[in-house]
Protein backbone atom coordinates (compact mmCIF):
# COMPACT_ATOMS: atom_id res chain seq x y z
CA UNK A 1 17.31 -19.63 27.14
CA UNK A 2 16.58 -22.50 25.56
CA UNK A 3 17.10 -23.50 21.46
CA UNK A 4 14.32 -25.46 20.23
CA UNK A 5 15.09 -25.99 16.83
CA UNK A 6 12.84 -23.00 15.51
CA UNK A 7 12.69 -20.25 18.15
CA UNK A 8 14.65 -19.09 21.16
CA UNK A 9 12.53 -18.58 24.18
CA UNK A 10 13.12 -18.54 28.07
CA UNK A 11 9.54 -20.59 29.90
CA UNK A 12 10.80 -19.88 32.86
CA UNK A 13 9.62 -16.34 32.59
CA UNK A 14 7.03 -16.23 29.37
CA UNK A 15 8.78 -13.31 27.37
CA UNK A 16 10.59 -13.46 24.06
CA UNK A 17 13.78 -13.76 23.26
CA UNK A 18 15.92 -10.43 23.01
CA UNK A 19 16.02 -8.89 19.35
CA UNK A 20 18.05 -11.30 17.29
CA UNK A 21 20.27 -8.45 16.02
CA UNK A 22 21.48 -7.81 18.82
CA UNK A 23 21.85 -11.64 20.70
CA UNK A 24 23.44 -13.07 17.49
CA UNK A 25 25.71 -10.38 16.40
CA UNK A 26 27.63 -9.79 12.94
CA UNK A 27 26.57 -12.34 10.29
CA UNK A 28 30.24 -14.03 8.54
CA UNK A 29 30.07 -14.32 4.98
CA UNK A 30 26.79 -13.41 3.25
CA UNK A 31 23.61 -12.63 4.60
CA UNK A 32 21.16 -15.05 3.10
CA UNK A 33 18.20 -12.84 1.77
CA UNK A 34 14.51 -14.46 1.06
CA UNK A 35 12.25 -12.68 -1.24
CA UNK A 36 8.97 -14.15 -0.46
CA UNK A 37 6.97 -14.00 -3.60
CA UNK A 38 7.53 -14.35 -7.33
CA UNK A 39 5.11 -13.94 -9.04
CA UNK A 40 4.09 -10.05 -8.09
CA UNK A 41 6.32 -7.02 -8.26
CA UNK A 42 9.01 -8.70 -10.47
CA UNK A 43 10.45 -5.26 -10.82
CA UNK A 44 12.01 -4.96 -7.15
CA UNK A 45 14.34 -7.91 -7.04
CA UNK A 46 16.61 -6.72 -10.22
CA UNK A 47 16.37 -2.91 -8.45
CA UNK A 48 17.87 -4.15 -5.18
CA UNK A 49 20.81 -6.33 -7.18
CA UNK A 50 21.55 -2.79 -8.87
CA UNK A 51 21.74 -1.12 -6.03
CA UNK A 52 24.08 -3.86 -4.45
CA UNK A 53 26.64 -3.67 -7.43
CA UNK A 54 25.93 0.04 -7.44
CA UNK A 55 27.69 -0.16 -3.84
CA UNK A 56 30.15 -3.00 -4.60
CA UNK A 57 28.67 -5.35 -3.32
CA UNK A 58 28.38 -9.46 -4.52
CA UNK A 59 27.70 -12.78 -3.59
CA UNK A 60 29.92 -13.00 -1.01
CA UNK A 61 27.61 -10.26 0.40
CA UNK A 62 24.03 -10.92 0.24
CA UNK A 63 22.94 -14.22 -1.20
CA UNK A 64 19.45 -13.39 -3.05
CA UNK A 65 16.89 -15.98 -3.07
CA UNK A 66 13.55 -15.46 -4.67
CA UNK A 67 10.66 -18.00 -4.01
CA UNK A 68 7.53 -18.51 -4.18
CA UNK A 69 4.66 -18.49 -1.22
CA UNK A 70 4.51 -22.48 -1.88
CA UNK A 71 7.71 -23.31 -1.41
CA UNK A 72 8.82 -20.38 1.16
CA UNK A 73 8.65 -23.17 4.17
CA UNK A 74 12.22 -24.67 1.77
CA UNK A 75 14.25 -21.55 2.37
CA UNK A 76 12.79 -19.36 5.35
CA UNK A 77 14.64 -21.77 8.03
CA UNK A 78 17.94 -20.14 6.81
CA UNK A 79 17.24 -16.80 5.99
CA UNK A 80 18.50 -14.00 7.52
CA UNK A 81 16.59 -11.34 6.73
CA UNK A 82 12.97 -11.29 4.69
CA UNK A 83 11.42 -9.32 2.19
CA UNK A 84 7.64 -9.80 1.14
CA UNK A 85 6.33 -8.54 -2.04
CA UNK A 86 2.56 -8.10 0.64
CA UNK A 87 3.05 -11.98 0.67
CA UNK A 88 1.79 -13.59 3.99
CA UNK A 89 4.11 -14.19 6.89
CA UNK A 90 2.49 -15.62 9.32
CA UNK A 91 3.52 -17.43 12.70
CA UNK A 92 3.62 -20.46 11.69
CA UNK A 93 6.19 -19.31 9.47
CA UNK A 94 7.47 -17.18 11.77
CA UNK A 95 8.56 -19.73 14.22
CA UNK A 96 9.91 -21.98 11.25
CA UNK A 97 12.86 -19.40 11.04
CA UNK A 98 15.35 -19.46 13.44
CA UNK A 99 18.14 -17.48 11.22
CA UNK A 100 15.56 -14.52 10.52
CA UNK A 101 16.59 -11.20 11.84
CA UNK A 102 14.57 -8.91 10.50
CA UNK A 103 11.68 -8.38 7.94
CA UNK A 104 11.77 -5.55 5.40
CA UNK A 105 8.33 -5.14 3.37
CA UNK A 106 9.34 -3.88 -0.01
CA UNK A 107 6.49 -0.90 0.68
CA UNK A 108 4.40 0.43 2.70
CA UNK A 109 1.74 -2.36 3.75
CA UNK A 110 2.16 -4.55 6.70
CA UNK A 111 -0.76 -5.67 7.10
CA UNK A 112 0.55 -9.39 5.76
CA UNK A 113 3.26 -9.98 8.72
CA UNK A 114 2.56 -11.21 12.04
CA UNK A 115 3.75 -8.50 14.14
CA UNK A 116 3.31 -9.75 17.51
CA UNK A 117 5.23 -13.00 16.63
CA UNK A 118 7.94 -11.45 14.95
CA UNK A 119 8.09 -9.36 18.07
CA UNK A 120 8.00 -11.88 20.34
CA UNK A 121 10.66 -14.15 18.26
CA UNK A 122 12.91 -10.76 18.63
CA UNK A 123 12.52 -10.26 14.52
CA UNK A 124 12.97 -6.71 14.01
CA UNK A 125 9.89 -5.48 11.39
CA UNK A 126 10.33 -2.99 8.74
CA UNK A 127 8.63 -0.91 5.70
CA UNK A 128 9.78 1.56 3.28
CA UNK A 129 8.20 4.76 4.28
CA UNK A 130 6.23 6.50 1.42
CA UNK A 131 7.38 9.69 2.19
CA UNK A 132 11.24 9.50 2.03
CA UNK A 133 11.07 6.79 -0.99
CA UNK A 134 8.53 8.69 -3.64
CA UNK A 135 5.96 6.32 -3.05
CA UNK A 136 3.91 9.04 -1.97
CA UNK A 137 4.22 10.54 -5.02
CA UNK A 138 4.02 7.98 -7.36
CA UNK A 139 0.33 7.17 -5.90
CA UNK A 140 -0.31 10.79 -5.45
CA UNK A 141 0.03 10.74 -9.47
CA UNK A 142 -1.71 7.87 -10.25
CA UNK A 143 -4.50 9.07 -8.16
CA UNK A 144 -4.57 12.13 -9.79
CA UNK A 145 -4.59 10.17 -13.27
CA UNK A 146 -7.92 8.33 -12.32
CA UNK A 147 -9.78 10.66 -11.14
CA UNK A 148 -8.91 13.01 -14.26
CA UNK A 149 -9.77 9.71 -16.39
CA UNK A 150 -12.95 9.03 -14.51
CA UNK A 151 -14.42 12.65 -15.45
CA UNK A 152 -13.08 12.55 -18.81
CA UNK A 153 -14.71 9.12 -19.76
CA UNK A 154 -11.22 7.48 -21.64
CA UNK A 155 -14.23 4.81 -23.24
CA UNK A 156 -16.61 7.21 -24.72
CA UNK A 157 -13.69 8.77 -26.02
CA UNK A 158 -12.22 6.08 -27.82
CA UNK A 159 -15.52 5.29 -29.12
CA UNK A 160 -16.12 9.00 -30.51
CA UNK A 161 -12.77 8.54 -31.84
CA UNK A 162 -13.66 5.65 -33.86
CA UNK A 163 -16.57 6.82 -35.09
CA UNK A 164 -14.48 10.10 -36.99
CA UNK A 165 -16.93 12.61 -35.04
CA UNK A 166 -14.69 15.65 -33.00
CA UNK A 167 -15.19 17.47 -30.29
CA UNK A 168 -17.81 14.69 -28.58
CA UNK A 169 -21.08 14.36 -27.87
CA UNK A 170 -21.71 14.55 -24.27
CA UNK A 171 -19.37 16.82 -22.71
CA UNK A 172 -17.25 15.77 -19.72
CA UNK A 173 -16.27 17.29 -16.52
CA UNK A 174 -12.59 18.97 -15.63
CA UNK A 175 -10.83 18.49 -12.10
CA UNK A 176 -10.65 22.00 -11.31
CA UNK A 177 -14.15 23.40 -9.08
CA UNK A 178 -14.54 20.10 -8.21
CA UNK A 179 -15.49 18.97 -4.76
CA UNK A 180 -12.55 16.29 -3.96
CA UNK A 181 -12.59 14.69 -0.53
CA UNK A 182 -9.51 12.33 -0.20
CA UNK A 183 -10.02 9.91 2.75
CA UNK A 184 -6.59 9.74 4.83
CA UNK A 185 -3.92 12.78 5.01
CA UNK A 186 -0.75 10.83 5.96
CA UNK A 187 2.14 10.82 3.48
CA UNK A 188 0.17 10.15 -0.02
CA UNK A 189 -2.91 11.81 1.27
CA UNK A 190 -0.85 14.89 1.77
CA UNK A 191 1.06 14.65 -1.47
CA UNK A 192 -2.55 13.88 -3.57
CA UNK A 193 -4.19 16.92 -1.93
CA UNK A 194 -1.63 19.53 -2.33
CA UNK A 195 -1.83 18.09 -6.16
CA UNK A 196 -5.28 18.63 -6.27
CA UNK A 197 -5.64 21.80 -5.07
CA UNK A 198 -2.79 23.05 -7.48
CA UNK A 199 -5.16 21.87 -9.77
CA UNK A 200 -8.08 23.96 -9.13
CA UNK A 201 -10.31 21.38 -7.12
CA UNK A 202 -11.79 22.43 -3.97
CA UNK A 203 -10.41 19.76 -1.42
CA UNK A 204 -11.21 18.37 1.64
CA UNK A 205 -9.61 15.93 4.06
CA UNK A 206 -10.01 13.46 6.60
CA UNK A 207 -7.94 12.71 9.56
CA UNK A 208 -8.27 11.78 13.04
CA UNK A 209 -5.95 14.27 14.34
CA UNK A 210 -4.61 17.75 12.78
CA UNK A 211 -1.97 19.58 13.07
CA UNK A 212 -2.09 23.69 13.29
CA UNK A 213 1.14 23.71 11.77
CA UNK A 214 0.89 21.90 8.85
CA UNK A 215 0.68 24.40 5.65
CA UNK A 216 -0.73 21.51 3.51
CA UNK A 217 -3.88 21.06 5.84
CA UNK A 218 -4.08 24.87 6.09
CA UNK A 219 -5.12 25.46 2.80
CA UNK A 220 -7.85 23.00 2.29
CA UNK A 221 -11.26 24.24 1.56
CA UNK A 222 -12.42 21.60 4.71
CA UNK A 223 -11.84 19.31 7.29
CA UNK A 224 -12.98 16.22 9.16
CA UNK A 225 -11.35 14.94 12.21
CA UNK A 226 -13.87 11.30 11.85
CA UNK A 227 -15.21 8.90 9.91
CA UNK A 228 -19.18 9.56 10.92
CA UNK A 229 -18.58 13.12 10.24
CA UNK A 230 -17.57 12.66 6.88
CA UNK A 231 -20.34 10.48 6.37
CA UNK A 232 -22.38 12.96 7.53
CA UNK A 233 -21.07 16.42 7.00
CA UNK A 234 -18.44 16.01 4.02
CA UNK A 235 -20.29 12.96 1.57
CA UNK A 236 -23.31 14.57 0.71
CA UNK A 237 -21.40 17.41 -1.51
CA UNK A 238 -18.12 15.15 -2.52
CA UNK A 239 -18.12 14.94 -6.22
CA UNK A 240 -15.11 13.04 -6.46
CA UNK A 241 -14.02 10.59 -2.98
CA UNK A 242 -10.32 9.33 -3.05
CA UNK A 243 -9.74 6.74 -0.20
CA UNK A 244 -6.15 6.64 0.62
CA UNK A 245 -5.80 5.56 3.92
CA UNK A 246 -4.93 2.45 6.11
CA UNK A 247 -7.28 -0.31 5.97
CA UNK A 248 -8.58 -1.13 9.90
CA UNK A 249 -11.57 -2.29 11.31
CA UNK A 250 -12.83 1.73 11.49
CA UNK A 251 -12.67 2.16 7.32
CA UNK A 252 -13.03 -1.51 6.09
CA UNK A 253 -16.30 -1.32 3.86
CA UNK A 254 -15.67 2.70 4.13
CA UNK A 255 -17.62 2.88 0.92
CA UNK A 256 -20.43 0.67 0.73
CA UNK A 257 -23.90 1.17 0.49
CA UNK A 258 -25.07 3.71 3.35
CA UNK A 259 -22.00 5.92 1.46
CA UNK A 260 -22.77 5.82 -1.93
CA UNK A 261 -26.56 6.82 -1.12
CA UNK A 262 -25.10 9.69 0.52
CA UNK A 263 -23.26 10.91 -2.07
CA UNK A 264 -24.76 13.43 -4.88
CA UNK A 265 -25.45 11.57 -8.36
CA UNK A 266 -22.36 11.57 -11.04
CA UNK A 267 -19.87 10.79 -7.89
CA UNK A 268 -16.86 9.35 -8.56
CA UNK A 269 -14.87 7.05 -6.59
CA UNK A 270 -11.78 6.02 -6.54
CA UNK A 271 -9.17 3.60 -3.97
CA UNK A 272 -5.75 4.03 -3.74
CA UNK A 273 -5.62 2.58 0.07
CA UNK A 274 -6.37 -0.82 0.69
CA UNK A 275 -8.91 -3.10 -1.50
CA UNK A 276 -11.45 -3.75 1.46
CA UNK A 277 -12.25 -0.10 1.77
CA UNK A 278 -14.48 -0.39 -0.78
CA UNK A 279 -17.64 -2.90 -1.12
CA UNK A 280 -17.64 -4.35 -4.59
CA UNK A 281 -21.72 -4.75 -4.61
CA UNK A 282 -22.43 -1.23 -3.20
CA UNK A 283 -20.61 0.10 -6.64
CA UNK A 284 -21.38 -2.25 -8.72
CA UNK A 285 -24.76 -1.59 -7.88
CA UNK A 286 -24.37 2.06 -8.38
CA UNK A 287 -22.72 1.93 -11.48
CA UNK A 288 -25.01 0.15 -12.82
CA UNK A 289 -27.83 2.31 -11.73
CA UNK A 290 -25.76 5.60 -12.55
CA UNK A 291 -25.93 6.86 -9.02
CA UNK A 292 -21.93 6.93 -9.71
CA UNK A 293 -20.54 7.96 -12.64
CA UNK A 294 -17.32 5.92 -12.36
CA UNK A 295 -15.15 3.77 -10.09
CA UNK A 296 -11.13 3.48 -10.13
CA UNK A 297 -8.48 1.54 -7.89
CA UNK A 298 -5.41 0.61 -7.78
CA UNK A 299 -5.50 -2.19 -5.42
CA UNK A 300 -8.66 -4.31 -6.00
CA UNK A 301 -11.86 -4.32 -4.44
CA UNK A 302 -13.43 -5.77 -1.10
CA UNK A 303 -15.86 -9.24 -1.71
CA UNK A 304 -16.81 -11.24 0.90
CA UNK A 305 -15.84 -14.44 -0.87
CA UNK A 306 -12.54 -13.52 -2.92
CA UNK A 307 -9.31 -11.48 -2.05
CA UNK A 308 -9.34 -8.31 -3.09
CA UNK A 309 -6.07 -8.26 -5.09
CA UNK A 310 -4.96 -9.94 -7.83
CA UNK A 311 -8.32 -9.30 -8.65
CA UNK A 312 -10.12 -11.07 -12.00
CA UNK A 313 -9.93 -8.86 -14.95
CA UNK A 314 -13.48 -11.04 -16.29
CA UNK A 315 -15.14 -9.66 -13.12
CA UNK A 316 -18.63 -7.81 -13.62
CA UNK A 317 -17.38 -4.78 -11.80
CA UNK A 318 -13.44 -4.80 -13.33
CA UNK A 319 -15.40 -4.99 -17.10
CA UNK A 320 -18.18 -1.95 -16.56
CA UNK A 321 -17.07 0.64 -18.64
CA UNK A 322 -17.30 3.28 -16.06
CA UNK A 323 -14.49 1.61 -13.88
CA UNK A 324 -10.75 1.63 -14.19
CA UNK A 325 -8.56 -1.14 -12.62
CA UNK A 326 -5.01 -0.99 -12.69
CA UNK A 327 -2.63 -3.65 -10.96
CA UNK A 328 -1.09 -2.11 -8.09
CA UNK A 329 1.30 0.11 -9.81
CA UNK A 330 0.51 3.40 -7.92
CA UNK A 331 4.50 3.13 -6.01
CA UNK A 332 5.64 0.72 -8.61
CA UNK A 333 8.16 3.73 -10.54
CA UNK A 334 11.23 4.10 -11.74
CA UNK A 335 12.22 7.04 -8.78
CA UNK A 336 10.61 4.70 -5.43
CA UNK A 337 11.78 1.66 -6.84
CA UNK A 338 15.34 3.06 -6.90
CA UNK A 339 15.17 4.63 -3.37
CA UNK A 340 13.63 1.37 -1.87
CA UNK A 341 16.22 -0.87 -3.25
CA UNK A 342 19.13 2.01 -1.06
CA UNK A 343 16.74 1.23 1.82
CA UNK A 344 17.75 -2.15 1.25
CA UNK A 345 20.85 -2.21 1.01
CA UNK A 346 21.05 -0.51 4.29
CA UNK A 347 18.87 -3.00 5.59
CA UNK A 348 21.22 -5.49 4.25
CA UNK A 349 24.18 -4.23 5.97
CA UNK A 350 22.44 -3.62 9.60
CA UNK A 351 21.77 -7.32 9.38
CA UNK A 352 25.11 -8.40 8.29
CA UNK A 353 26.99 -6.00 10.80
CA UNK A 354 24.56 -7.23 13.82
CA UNK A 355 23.01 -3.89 13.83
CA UNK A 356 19.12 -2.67 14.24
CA UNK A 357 17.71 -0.97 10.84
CA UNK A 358 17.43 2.52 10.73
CA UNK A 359 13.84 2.76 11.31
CA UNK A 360 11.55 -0.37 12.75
CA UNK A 361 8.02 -0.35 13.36
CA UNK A 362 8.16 -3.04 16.42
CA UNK A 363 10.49 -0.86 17.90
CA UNK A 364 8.58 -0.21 20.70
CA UNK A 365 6.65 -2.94 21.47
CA UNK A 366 9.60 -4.69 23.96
């Protein structure tokens, strides 16, 4: 094996190194911890220093070091474990940190680490799973909030308000009878249609694969086990379309403008997944026309020439007054935050002791 300053890697025979945790061994003194981002998410870097003095735990511990994506390449070379607020880790990166043990994505997403690198550096790669840290529930809510605020019309309101009139002038729609299909049925999918259907909404689903079992998926009014055949079967009666599912190269521009043709006038839309679900002309367009009633998400919008999130609040499309954007807040509560900051901690004490993390997602890969 040789030590090259930023990696470990054997060329006689092309693989990676063995996982870090387990080559290196306990850490003595405190493990050096890298939050990589600071400008986003303030709120999870004073949870996880409760949670450390809720366990006893200080400096001589876990040394916390919060940093922005500009000067990251200053502290990464000597941290020992990772933990992007969705920030970027790329190789590059990567292979500039020959301390890091493990990466721990404060959330679900992923989609911002280099897997395969981290796999092949032996960097063990982590998330906090939304259903055992009431993430799923917190964006199961907030769902639930826009699509009730989307029917109700919050800015006609206010405006009726102002005006001293009561009771309204053009009366707006309730959740329950109406046809919901939510896009994705893994843990917040699951959550948001069992809300739903409390509600009184007929719901339907889509997922690749079902299970027979599952009492959830049993009591939905429908089901589609693809993409085309909820363009084609499902769409066409969907008053209300929640996308809450992974973004891949299957459901990125999921809603553009084939979809919202497809779908009967008044629809509402509304992301919770990923912002590149959604194409920001195709509803723009459509609000605009009032082939959709409204549009909501919670993390941005899809544009082929700007990120999706943060996303401009002097936008066209954030300032129509039938669309809702709020800034990423759908697992940002007081319960998740709490339980991700324990997950944490635990994953600051596998690193310390030389251990694996309790659960990994590159588990598997060597």
């Amino acid at each position: 094996w040789l030590k090259t300053g930023e990696f470990d890697f054997c060329p006689d025979l092309a693989m990676p190194v063995p996982w870090r945790f387990a080559a290196r061994g306990p850490i003595q003194g405190a493990v050096r911890v890298v939050f990589a981002g600071s400008k986003h998410f303030l709120a999870a870097l004073p949870s996880i220093r409760a949670a450390l003095q809720a366990h006893g735990y200080g400096p001589e511990t876990a040394e916390l070091v919060q940093v922005s994506m500009a000067n990251i390449h200053q502290e990464i070379p000597t941290a020992h474990l990772a933990i992007p607020f969705m920030e970027k880790l790329d190789g590059p990166l990567l292979r500039a940190a020959p301390e890091l043990r493990s990466i721990v994505q404060f959330g679900t997403g992923l989609e911002g680490v280099d897997r395969e690198t981290a796999t092949k550096l032996g960097i063990t790669v982590s998330n906090m799973p939304a259903d055992s840290c009431g993430n799923a529930e917190g964006t199961a809510e907030l769902a639930v909030y826009l699509a009730v605020a989307l029917l109700k019309h919050p800015a006609h309101m206010q405006r009726v308000f102002e005006s001293g009139t009561l009771g309204g002038v053009n009366l707006v729609r309730q959740l329950k009878g109406q046809r919901v299909t939510v896009v994705g049925f893994g843990a917040v999918g699951r959550v948001l249609c069992n809300a739903l259907m409390a509600l009184g909404a007929e719901v339907r689903a889509v997922r690749r694969t079902w299970s027979e079992d599952d009492p959830v998926a049993a009591q939905l009014a429908d089901k589609a086990s693809s993409i085309d055949e909820f363009r084609t079967r499902l769409a066409p009666t969907t008053d209300v379309l929640i996308a809450a599912c992974p973004l891949t190269p299957e459901t990125r521009g999921l809603v553009d403008a084939a979809l919202v043709a497809a779908l009967p006038p008044r629809a509402c839309v509304i992301n919770i997944g990923r912002g590149p679900l959604v194409d920001h002309g195709a509803v723009l367009a459509a609000l605009d026309s009032g082939k959709l009633a409204g549009f909501a998400t919670d993390v941005g919008v899809g544009h082929p020439e700007k990120p999706s999130e943060p996303w401009s609040a002097e936008d066209a499309l954030a300032r129509h007054p039938n669309a809702i954007f709020t800034p990423h807040v759908g697992g940002a509560t007081e319960t998740s935050y709490g339980k991700m900051a324990e997950l944490a901690v635990k994953c600051i004490e596998a690193v310390r002791g030389g251990r694996a993390p309790d659960t990994w997602q590159n588990k598997a890969a060597l």
